[in-house]
Protein backbone atom coordinates (compact mmCIF):
# COMPACT_ATOMS: atom_id res chain seq x y z
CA UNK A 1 0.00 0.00 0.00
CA UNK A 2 1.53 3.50 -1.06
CA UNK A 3 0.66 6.42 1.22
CA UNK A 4 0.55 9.65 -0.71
CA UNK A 5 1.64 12.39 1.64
CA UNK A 6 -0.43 15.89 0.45
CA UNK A 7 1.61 18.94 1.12
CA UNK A 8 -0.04 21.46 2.80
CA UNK A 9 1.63 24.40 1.41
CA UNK A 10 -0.79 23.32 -1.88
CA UNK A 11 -3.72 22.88 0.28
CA UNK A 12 -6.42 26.27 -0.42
CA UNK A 13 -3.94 27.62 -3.32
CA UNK A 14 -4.69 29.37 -6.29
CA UNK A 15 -4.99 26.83 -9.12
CA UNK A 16 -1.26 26.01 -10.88
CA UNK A 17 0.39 27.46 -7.75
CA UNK A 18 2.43 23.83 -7.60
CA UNK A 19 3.57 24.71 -11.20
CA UNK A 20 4.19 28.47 -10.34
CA UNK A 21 5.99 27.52 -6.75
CA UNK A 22 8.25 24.73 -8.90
CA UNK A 23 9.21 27.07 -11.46
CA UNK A 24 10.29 29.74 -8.45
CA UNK A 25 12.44 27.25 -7.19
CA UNK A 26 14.13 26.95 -10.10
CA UNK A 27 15.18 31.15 -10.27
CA UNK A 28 12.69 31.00 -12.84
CA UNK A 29 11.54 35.19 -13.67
CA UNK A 30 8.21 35.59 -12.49
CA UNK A 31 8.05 38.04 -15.97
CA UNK A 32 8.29 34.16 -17.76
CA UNK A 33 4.77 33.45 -15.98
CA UNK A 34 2.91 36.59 -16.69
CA UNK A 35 3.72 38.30 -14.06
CA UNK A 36 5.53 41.79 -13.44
CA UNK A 37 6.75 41.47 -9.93
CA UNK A 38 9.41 39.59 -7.46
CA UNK A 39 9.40 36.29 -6.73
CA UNK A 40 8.87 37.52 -2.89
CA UNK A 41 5.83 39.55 -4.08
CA UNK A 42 4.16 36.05 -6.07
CA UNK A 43 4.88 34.40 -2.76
CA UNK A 44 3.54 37.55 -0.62
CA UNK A 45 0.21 36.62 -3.00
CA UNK A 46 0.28 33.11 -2.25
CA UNK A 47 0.43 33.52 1.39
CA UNK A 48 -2.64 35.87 1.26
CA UNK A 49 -4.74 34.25 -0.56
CA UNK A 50 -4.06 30.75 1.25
CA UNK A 51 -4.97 32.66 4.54
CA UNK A 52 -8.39 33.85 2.86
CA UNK A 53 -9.05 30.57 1.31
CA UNK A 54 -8.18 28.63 4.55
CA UNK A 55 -10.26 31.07 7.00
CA UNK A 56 -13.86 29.94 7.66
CA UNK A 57 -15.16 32.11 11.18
CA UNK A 58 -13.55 34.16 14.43
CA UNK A 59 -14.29 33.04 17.74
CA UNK A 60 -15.71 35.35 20.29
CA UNK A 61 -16.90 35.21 23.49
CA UNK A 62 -20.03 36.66 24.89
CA UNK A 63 -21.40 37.74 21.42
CA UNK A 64 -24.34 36.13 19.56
CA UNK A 65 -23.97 33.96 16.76
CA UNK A 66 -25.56 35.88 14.34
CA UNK A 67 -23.01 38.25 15.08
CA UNK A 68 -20.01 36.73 15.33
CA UNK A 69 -21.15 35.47 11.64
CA UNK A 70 -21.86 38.59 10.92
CA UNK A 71 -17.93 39.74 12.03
CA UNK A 72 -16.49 36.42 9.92
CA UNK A 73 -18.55 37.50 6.83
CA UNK A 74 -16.81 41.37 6.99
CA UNK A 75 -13.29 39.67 8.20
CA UNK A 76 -13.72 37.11 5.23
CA UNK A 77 -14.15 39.70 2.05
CA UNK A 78 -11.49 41.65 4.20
CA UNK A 79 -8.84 38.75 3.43
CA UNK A 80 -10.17 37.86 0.07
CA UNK A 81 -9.67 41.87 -0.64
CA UNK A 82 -6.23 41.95 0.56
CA UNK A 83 -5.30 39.04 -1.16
CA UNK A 84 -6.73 40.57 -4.44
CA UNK A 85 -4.85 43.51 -4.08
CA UNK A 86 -1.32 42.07 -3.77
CA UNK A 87 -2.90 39.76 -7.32
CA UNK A 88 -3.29 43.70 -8.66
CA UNK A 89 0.44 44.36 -7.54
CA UNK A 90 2.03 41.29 -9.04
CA UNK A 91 -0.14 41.96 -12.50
CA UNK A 92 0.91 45.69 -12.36
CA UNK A 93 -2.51 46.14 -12.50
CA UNK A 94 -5.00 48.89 -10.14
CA UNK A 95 -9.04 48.18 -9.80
CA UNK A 96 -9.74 50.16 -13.14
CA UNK A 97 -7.39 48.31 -14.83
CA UNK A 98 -8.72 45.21 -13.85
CA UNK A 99 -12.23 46.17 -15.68
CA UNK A 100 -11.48 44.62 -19.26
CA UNK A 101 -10.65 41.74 -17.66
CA UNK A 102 -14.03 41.14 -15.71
CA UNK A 103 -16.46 39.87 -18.26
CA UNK A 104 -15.82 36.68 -18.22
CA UNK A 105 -16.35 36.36 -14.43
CA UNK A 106 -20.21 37.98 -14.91
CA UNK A 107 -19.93 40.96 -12.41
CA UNK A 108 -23.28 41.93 -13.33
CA UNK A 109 -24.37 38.57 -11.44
CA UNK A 110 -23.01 39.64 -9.15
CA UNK A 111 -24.12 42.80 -9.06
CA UNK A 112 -27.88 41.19 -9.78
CA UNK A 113 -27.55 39.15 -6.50
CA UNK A 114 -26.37 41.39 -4.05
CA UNK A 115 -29.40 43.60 -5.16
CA UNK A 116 -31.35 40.82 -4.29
CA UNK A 117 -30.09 40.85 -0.61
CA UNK A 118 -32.54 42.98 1.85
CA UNK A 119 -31.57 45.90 2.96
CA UNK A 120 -28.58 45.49 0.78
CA UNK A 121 -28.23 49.96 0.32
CA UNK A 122 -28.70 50.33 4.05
CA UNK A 123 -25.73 48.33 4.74
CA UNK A 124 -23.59 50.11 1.79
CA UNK A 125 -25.15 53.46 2.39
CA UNK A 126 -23.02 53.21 5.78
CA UNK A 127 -19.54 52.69 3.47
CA UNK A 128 -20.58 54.97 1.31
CA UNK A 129 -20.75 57.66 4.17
CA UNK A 130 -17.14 56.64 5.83
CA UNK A 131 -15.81 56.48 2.23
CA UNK A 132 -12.86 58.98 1.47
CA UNK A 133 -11.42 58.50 -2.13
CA UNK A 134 -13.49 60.20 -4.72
CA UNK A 135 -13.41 57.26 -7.06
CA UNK A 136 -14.46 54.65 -4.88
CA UNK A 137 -16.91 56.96 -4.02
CA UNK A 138 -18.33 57.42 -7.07
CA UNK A 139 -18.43 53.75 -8.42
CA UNK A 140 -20.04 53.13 -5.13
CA UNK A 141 -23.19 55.73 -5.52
CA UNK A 142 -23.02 54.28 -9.21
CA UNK A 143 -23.62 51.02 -8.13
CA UNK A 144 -26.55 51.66 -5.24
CA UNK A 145 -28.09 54.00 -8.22
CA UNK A 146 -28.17 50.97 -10.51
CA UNK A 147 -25.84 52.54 -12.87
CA UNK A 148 -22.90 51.26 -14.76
CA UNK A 149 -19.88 50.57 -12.28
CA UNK A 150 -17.28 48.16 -11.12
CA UNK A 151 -18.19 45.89 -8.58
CA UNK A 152 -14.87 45.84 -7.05
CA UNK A 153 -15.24 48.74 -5.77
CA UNK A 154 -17.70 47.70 -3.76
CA UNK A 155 -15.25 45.37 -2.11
CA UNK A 156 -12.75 47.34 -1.81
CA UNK A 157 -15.05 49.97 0.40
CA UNK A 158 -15.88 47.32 2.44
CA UNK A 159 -12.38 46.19 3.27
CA UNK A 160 -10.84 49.49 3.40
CA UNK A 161 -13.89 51.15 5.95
CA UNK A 162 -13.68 47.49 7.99
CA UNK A 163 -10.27 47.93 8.33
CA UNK A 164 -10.44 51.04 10.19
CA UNK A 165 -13.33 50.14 12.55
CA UNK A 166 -15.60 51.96 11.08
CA UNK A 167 -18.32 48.90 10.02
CA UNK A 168 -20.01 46.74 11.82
CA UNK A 169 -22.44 43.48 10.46
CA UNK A 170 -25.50 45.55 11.96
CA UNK A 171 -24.19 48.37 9.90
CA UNK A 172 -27.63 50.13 8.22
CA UNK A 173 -29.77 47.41 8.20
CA UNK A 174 -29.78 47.00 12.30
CA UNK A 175 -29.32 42.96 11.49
CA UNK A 176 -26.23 41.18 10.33
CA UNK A 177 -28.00 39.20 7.17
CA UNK A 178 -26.97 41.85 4.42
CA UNK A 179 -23.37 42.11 5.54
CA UNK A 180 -22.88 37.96 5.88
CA UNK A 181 -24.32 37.94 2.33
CA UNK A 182 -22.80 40.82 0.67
CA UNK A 183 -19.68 39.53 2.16
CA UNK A 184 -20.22 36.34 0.77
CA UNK A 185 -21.29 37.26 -2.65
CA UNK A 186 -17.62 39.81 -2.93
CA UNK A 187 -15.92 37.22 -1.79
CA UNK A 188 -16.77 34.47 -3.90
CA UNK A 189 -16.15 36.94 -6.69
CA UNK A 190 -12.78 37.79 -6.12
CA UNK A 191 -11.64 34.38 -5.91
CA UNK A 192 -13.17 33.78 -8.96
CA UNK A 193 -10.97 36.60 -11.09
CA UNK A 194 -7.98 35.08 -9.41
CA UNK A 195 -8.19 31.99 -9.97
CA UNK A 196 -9.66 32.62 -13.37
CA UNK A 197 -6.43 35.29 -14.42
CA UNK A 198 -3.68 33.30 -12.16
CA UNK A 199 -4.19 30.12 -14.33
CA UNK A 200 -4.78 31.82 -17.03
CA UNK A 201 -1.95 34.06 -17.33
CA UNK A 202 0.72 30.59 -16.44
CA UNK A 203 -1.18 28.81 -19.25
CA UNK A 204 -0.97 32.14 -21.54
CA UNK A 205 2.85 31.48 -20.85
CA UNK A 206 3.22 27.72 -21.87
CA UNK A 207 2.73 26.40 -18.51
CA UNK A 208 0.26 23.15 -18.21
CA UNK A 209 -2.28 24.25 -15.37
């Protein structure tokens, strides 16, 4: 009987990182992959995005489960936002460069389901009012007027107003049920466009993913 031994560096990876992480060992340019950045910056990806991947809920004590959901839904696009960013980085990429390359991920299904979500502008009304930078600003009102926008930015509002304490899950609505699935829905979609332009860009450069 053979045991095969899994190794968990590969374990909630973006898909070809065991081609990517072999061809790093070998001093191979991350510019040969598709990529303009350092080796430590690819790495610097992988490590967020395993940590996103990997998380599932915080643990508090005292607090109700619907909010302490409510907390690992926020905490969850959070990671999947910071790992998206250091993606941007290694593509040389910002959010309005990343528009052209959307499309194929659907962002207006996205878009379509989190406007599905009750009380879905209460909760983003509140980022929207903490908000800072004039462009994420304005994609933001674009997107809670119905009109044409990136969805990322939506994410990255949430992250960026999260990260400074300013939102909580009862944020606008008064319950935590828009911010687990808003959360949810951002999240999802940013794994999707990495693991959808990761692959694609080591297949793009003759690497069998």
């Amino acid at each position: 009987m053979s045991i095969i031994a899994k190794d968990p560096n590969l374990v909630n990876t973006p898909p070809g990182w065991a081609v990517c992480d072999e061809a790093l060992s070998k001093y191979t340019p991350p510019s040969a992959m598709g990529f303009v950045c350092s080796a430590g910056d690819l790495n610097r990806f992988w490590s967020r995005y395993r940590v996103a991947k990997s998380f599932r809920h915080i643990v508090l004590d005292s607090y109700t489960a619907e909010t302490v959901a409510g907390y690992s839904a926020l905490f969850q696009v959070f990671l999947a936002y910071s790992a998206f960013e250091q993606f941007m980085d290694c593509c040389g990429l910002n959010l309005s460069g990343m528009e052209p390359l959307l499309p194929p991920y659907n962002p207006a299904e996205c878009e379509a389901a989190i406007r599905h979500i009750e009380k879905y502008a209460e909760f983003l009304a509140v980022v929207l009012e903490h908000l800072d930078r004039e462009g994420h600003r304005t994609q933001l009102q674009a997107f809670l007027a119905a009109k044409p926008c990136s969805v990322l930015y939506v994410a990255a509002g949430i992250r960026h107003i999260f990260a400074h304490g300013k939102l909580t899950p009862n944020s606008g609505a008064g319950f935590t049920a828009p911010a687990q699935e808003v959360s949810r829905i951002l999240s999802e979609f940013l794994f999707r466009v990495m693991d959808g332009e990761f692959a694609g860009r080591l297949r793009a450069h003759g690497y069998n993913v």
